[in-house]
PDB file of N, CA and C in Angstrom:
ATOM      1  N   UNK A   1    -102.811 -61.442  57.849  1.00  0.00           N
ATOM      2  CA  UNK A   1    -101.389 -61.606  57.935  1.00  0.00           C
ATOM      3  C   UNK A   1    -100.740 -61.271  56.603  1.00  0.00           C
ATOM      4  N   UNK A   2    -101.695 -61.598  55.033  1.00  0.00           N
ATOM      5  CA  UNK A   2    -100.957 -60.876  54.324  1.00  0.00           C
ATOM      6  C   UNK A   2    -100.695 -59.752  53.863  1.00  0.00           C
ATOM      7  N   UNK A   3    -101.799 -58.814  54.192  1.00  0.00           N
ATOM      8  CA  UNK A   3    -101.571 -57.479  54.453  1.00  0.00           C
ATOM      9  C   UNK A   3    -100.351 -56.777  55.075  1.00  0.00           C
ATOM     10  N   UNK A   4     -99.987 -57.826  56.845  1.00  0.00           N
ATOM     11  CA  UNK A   4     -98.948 -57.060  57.466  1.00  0.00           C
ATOM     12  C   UNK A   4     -97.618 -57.693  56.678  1.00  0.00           C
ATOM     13  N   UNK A   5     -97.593 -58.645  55.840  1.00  0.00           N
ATOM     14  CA  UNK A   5     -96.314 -58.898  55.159  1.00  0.00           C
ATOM     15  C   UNK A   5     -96.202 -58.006  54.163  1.00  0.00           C
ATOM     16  N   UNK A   6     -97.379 -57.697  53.385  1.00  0.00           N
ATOM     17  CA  UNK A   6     -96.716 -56.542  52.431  1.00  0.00           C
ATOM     18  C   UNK A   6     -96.197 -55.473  53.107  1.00  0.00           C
ATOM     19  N   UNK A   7     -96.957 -55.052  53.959  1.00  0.00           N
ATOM     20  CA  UNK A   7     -96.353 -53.612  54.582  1.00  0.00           C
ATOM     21  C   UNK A   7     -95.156 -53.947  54.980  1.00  0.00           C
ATOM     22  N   UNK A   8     -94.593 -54.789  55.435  1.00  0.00           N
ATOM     23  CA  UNK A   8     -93.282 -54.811  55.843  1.00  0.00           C
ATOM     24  C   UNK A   8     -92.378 -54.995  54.755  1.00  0.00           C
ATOM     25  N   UNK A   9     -93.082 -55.514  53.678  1.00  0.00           N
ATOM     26  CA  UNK A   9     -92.243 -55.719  52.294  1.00  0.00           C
ATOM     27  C   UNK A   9     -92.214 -54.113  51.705  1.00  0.00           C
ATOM     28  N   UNK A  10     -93.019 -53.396  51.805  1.00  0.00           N
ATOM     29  CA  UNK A  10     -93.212 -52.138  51.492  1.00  0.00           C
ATOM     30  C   UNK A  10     -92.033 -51.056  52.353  1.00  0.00           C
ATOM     31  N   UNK A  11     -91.937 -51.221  53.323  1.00  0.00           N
ATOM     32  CA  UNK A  11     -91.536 -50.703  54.393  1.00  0.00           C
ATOM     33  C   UNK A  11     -90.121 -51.086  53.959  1.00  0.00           C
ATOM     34  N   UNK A  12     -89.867 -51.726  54.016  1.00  0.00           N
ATOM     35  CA  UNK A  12     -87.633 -51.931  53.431  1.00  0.00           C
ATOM     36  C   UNK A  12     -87.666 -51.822  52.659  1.00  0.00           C
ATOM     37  N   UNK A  13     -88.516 -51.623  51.431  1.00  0.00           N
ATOM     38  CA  UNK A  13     -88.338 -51.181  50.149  1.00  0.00           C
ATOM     39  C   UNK A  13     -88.182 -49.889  50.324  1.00  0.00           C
ATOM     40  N   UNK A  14     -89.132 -49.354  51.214  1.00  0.00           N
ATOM     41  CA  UNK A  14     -89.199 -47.810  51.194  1.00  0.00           C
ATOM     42  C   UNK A  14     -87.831 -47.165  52.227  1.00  0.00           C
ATOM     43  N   UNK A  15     -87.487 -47.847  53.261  1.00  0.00           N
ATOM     44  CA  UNK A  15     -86.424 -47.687  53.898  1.00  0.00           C
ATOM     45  C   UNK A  15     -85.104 -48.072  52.448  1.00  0.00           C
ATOM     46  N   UNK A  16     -84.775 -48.745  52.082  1.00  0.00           N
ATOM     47  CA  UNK A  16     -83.623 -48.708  50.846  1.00  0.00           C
ATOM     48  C   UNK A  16     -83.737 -48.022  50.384  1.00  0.00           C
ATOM     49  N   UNK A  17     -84.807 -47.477  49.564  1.00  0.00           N
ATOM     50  CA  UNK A  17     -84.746 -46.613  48.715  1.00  0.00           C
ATOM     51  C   UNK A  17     -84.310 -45.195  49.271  1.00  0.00           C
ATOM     52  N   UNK A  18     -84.820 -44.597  50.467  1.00  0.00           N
ATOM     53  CA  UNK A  18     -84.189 -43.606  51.310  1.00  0.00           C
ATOM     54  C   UNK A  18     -82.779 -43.252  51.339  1.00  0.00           C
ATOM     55  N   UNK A  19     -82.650 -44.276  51.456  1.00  0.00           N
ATOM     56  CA  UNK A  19     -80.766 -45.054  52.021  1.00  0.00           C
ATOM     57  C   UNK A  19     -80.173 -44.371  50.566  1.00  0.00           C
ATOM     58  N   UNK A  20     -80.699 -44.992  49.690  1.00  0.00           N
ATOM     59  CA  UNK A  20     -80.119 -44.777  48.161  1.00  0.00           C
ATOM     60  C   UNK A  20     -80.077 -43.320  47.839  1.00  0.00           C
ATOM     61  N   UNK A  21     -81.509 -42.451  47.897  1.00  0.00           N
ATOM     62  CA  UNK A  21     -81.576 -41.212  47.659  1.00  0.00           C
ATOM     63  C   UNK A  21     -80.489 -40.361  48.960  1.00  0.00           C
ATOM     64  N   UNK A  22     -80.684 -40.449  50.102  1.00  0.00           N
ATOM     65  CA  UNK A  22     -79.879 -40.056  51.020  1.00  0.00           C
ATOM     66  C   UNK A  22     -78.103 -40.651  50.241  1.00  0.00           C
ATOM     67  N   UNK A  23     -77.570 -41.478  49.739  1.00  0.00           N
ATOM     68  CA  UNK A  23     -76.564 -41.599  49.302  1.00  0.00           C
ATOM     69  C   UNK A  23     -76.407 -40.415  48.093  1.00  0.00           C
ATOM     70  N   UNK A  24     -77.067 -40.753  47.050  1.00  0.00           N
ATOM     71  CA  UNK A  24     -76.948 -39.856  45.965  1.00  0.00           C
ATOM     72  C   UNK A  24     -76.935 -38.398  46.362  1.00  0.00           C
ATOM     73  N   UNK A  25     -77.832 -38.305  47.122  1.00  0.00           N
ATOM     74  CA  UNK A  25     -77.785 -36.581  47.782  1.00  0.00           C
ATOM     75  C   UNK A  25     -76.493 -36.326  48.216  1.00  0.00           C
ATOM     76  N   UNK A  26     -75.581 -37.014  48.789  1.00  0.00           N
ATOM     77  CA  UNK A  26     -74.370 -36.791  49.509  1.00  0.00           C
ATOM     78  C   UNK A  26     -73.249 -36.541  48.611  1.00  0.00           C
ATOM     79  N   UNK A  27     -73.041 -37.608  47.328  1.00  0.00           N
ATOM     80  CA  UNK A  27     -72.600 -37.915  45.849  1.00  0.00           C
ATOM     81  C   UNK A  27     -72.807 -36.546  45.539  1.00  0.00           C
ATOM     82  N   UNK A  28     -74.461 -35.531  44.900  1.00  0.00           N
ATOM     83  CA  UNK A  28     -74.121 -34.678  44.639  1.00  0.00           C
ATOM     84  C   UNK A  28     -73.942 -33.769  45.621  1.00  0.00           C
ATOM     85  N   UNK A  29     -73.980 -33.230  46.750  1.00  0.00           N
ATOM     86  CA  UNK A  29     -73.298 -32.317  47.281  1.00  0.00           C
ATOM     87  C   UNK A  29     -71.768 -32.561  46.911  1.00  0.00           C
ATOM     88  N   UNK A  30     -70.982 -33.667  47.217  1.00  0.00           N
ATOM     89  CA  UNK A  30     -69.803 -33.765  47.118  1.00  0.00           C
ATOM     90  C   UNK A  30     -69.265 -33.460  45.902  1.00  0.00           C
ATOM     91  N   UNK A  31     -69.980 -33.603  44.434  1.00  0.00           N
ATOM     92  CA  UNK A  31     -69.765 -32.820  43.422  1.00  0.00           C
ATOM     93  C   UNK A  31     -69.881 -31.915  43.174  1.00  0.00           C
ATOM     94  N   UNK A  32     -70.824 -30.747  43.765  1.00  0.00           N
ATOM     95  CA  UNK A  32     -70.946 -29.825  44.045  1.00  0.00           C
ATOM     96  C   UNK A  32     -69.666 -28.911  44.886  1.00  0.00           C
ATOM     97  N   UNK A  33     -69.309 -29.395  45.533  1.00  0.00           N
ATOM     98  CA  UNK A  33     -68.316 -29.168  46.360  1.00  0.00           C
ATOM     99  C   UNK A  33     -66.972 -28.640  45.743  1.00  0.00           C
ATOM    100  N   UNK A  34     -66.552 -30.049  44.775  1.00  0.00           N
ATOM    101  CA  UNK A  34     -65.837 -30.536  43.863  1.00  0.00           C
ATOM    102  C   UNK A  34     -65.494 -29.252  42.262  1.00  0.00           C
ATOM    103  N   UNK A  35     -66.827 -29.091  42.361  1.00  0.00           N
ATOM    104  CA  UNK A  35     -67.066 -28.160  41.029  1.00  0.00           C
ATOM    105  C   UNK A  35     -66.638 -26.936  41.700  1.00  0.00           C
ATOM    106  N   UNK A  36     -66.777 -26.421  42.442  1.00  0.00           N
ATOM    107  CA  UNK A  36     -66.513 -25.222  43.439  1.00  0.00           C
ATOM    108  C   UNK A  36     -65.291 -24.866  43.467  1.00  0.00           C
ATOM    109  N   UNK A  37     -64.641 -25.737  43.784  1.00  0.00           N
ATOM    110  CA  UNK A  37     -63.129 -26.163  43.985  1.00  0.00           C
ATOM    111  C   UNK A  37     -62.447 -25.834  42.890  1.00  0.00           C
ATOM    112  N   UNK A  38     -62.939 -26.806  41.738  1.00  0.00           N
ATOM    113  CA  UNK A  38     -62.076 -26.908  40.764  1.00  0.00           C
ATOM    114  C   UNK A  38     -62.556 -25.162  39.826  1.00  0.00           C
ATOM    115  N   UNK A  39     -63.907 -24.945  39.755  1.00  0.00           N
ATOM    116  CA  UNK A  39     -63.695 -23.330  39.658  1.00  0.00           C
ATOM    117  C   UNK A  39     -63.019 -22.023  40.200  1.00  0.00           C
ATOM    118  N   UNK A  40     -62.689 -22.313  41.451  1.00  0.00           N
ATOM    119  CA  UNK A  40     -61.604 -21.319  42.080  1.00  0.00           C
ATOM    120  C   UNK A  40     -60.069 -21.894  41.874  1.00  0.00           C
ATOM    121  N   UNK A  41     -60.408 -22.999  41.486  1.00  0.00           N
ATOM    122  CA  UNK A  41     -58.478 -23.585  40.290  1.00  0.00           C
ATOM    123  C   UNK A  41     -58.668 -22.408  39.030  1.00  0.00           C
ATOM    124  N   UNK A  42     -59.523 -23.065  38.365  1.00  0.00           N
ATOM    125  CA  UNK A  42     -59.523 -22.417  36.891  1.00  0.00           C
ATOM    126  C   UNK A  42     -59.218 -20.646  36.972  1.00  0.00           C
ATOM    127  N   UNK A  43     -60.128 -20.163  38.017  1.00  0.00           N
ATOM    128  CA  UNK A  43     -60.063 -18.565  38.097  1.00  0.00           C
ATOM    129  C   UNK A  43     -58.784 -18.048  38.658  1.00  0.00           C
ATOM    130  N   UNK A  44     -58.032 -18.875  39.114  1.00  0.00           N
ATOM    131  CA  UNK A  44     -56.738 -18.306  39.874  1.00  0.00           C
ATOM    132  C   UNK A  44     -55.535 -18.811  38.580  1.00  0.00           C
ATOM    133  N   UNK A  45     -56.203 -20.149  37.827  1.00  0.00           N
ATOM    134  CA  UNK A  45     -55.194 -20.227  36.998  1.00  0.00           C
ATOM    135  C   UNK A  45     -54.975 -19.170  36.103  1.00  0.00           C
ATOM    136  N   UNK A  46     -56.048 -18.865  35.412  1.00  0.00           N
ATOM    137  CA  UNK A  46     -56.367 -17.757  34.483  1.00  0.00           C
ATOM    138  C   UNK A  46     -55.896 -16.507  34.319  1.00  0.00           C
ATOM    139  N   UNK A  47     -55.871 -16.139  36.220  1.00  0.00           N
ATOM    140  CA  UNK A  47     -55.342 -15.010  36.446  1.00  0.00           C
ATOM    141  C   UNK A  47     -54.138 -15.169  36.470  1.00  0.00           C
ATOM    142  N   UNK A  48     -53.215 -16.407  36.484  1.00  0.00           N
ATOM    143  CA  UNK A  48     -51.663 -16.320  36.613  1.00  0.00           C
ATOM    144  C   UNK A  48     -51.227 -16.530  35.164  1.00  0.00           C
ATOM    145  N   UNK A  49     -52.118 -17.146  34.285  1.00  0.00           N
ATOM    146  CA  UNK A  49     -51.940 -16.950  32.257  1.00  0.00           C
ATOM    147  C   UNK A  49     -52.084 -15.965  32.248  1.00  0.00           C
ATOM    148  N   UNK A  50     -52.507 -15.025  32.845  1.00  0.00           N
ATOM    149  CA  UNK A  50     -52.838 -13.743  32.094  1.00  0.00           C
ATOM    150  C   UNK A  50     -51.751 -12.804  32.725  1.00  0.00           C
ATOM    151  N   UNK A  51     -51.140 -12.829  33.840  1.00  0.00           N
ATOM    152  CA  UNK A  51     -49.772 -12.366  34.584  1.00  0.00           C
ATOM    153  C   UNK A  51     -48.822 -12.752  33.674  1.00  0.00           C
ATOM    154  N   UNK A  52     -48.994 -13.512  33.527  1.00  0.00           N
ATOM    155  CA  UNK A  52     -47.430 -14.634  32.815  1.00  0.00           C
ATOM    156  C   UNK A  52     -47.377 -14.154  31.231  1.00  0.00           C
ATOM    157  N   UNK A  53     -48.655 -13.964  30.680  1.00  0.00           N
ATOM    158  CA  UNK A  53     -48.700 -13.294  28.973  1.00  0.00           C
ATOM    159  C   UNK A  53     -48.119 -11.732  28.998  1.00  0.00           C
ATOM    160  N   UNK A  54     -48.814 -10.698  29.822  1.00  0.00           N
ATOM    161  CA  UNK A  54     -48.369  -9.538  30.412  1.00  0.00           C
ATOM    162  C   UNK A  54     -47.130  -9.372  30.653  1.00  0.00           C
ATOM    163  N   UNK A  55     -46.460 -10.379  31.501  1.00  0.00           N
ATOM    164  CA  UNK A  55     -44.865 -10.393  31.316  1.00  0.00           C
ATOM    165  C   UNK A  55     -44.053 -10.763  30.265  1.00  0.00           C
ATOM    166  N   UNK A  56     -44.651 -11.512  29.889  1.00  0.00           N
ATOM    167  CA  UNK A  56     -44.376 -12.167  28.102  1.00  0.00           C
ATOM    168  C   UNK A  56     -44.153 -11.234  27.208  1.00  0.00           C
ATOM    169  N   UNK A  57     -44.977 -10.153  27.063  1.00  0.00           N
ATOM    170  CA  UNK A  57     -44.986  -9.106  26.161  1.00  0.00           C
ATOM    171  C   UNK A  57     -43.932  -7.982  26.666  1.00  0.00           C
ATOM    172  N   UNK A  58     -44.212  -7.720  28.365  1.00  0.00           N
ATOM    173  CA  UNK A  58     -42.915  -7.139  28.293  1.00  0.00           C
ATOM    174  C   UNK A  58     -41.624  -6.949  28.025  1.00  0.00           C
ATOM    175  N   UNK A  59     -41.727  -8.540  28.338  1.00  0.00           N
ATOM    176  CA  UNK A  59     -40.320  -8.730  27.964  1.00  0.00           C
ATOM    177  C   UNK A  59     -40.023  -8.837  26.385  1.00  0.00           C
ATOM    178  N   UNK A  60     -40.827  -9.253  25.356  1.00  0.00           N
ATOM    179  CA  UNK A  60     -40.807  -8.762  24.130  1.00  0.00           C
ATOM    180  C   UNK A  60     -40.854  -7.556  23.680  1.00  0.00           C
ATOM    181  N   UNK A  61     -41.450  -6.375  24.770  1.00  0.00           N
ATOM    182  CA  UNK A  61     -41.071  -5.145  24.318  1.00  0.00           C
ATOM    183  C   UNK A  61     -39.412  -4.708  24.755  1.00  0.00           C
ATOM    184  N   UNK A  62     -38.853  -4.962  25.339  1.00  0.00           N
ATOM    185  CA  UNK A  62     -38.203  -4.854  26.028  1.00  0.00           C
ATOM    186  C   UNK A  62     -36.597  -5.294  25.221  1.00  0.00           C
ATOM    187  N   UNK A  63     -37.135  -6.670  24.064  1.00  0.00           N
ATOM    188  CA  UNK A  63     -36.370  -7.136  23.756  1.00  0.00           C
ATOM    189  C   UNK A  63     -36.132  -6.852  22.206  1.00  0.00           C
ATOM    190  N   UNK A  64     -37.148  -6.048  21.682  1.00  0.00           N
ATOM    191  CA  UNK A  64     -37.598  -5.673  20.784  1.00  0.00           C
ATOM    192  C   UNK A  64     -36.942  -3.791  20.719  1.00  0.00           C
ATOM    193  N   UNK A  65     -36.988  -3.259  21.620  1.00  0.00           N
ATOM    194  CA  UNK A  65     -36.297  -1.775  21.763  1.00  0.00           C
ATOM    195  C   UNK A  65     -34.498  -2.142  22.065  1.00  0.00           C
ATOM    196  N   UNK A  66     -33.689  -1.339  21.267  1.00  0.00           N
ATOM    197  CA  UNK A  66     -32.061  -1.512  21.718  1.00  0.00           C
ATOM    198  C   UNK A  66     -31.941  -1.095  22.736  1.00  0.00           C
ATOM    199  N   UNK A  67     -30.963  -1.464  23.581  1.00  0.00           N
ATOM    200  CA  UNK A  67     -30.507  -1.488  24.257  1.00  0.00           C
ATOM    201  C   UNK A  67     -29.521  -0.212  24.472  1.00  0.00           C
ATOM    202  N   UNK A  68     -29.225   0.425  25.952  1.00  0.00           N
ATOM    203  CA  UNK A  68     -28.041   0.788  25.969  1.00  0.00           C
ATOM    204  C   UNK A  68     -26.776   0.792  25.607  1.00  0.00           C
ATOM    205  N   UNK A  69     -26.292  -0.393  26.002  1.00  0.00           N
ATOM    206  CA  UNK A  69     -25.227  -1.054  25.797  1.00  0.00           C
ATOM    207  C   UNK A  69     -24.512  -1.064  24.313  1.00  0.00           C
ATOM    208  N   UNK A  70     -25.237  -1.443  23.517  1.00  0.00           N
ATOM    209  CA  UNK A  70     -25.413  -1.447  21.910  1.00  0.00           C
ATOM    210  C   UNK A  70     -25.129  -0.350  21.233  1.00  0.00           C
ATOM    211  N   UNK A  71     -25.891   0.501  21.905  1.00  0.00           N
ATOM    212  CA  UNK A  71     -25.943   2.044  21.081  1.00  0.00           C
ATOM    213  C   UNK A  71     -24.539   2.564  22.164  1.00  0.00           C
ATOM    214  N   UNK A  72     -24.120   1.918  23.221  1.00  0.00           N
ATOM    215  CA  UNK A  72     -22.982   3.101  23.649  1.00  0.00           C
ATOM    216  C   UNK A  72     -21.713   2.754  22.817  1.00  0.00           C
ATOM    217  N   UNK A  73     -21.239   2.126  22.869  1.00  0.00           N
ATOM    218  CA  UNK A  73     -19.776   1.864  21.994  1.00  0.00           C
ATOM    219  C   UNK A  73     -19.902   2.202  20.464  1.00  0.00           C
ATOM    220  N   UNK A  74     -20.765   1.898  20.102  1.00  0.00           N
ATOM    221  CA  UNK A  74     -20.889   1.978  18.445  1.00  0.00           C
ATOM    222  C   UNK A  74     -21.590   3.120  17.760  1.00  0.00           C
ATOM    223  N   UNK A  75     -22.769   3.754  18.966  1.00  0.00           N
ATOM    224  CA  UNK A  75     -23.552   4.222  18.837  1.00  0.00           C
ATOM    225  C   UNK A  75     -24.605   3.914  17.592  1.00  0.00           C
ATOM    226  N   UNK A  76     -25.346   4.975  16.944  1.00  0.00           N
ATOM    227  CA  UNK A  76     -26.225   4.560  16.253  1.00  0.00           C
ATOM    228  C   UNK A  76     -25.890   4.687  14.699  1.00  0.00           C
ATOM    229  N   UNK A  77     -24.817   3.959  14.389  1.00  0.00           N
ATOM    230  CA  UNK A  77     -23.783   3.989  13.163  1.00  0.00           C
ATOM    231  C   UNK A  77     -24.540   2.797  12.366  1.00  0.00           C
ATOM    232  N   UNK A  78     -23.919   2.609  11.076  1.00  0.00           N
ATOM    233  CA  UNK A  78     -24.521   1.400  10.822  1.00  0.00           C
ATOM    234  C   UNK A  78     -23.526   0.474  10.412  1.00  0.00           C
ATOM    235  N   UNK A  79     -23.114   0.048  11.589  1.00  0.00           N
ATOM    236  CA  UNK A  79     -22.090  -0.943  11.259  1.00  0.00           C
ATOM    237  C   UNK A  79     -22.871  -2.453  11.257  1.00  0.00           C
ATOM    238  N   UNK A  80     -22.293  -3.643  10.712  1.00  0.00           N
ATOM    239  CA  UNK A  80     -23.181  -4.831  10.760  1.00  0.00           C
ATOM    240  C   UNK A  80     -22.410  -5.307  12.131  1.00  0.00           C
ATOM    241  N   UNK A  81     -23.061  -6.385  12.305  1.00  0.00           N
ATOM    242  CA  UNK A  81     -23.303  -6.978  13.640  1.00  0.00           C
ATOM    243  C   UNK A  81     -21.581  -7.893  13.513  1.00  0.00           C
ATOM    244  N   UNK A  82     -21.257  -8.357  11.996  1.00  0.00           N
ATOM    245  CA  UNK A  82     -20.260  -9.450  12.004  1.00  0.00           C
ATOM    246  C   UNK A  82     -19.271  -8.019  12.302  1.00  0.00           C
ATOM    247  N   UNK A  83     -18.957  -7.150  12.095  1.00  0.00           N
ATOM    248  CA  UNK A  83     -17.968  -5.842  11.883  1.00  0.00           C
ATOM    249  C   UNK A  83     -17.642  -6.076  13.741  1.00  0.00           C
ATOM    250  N   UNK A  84     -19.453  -5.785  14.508  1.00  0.00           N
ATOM    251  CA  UNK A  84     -18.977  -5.435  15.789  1.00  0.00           C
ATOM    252  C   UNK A  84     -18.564  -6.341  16.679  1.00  0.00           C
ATOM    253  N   UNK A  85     -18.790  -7.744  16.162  1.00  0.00           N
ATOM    254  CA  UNK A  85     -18.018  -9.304  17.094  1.00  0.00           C
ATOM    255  C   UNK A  85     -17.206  -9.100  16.577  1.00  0.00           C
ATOM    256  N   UNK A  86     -15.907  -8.854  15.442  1.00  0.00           N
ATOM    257  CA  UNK A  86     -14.347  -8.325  15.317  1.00  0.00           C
ATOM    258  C   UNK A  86     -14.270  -7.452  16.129  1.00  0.00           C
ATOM    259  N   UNK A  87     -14.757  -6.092  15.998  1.00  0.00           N
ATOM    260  CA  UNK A  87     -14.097  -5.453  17.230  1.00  0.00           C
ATOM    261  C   UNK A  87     -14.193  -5.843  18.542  1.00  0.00           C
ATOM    262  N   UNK A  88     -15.466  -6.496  19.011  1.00  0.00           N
ATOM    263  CA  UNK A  88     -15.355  -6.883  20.059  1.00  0.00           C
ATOM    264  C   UNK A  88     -14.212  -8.014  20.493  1.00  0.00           C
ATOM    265  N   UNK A  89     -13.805  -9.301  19.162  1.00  0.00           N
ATOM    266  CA  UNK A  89     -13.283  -9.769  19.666  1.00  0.00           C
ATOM    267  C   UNK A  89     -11.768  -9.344  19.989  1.00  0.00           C
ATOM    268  N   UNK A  90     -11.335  -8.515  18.838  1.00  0.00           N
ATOM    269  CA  UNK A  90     -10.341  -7.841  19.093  1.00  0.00           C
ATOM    270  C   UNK A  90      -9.786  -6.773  20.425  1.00  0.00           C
ATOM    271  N   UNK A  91     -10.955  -6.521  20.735  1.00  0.00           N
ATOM    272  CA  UNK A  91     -10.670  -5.807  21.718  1.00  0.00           C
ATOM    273  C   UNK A  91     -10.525  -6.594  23.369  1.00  0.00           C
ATOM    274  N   UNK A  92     -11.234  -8.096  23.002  1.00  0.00           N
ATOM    275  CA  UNK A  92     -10.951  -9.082  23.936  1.00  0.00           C
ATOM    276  C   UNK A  92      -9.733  -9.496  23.768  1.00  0.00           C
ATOM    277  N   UNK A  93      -8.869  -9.415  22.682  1.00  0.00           N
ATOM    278  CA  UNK A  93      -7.334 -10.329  22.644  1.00  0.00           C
ATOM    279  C   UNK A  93      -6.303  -8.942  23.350  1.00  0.00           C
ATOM    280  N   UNK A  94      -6.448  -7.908  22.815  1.00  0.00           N
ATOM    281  CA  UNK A  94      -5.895  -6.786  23.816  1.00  0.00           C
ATOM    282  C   UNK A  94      -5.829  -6.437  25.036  1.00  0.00           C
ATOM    283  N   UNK A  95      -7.506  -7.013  25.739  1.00  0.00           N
ATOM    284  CA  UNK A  95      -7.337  -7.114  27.089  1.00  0.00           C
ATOM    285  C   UNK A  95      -6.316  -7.794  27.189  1.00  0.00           C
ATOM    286  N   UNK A  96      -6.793  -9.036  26.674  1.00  0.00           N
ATOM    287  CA  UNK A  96      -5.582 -10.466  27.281  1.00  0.00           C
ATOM    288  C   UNK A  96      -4.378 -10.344  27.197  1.00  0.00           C
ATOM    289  N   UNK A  97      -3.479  -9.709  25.778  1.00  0.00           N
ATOM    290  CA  UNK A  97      -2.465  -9.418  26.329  1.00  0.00           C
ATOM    291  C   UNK A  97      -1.670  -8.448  27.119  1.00  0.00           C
ATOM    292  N   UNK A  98      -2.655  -7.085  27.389  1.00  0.00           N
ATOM    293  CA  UNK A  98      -2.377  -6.034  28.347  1.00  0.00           C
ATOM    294  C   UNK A  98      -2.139  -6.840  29.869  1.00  0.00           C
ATOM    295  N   UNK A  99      -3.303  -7.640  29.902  1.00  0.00           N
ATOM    296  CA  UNK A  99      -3.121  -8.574  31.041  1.00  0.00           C
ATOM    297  C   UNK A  99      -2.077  -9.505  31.494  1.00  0.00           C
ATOM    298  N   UNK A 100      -1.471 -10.126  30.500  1.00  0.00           N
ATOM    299  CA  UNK A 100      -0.552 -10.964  30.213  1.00  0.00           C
ATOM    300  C   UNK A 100       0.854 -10.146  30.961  1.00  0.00           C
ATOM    301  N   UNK A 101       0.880  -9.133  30.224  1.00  0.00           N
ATOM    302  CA  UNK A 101       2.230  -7.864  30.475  1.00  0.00           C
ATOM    303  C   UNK A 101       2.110  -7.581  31.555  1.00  0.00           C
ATOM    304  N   UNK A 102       0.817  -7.371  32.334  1.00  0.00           N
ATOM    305  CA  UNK A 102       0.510  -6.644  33.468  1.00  0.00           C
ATOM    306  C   UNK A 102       0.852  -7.822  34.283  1.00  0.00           C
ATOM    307  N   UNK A 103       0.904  -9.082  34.562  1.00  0.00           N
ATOM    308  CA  UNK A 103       1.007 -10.112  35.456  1.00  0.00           C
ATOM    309  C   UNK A 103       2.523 -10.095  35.405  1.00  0.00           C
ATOM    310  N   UNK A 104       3.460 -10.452  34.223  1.00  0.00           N
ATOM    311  CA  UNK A 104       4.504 -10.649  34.234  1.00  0.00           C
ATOM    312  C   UNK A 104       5.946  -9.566  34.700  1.00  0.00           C
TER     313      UNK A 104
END
């Protein structure tokens, strides 16, 4: 009889321990899973930093070359920048009062 008590003491030891490894196995698949996941985050993030820098620079090239606008009125003179907000603003008070005349 004490023979069949160990075996049965043996036997739920060996059944728990199953239980346990069958848990942990599940634990890592599910990290596994997890890691998978979070690597197709990282690779899609990467690829949208690297979209987003690409546009970054464009637009620093972009902002970095003059403009149309700049070179049409003044053209490529070298007037300073304070010279061309007077004319500009001046040429805003002329609208206004051409406008002014024109309403009245």
């Amino acid at each position: 009889m004490s023979d069949f008590h160990k075996y049965d003491i043996f036997m739920d030891e060996l059944l728990s321990l199953e239980k346990l490894i069958g848990v942990f196995a599940q634990k890592g698949d599910d990290e596994l899973e997890a890691n998978s996941e979070l690597r197709k985050t990282i690779t899609r993030l990467e690829q949208e930093n690297q979209a987003l820098k690409n546009k970054i620079k464009e637009i620093e090239h972009q902002l970095s070359q003059p403009s149309n606008d700049e070179e049409g009125l003044f053209g490529n003179t070298d007037i300073s920048s304070e010279d061309r907000e007077e004319v500009k603003t001046k040429i805003s008070e002329l609208i206004s009062k051409l406008d002014n005349h024109l309403r009245s």
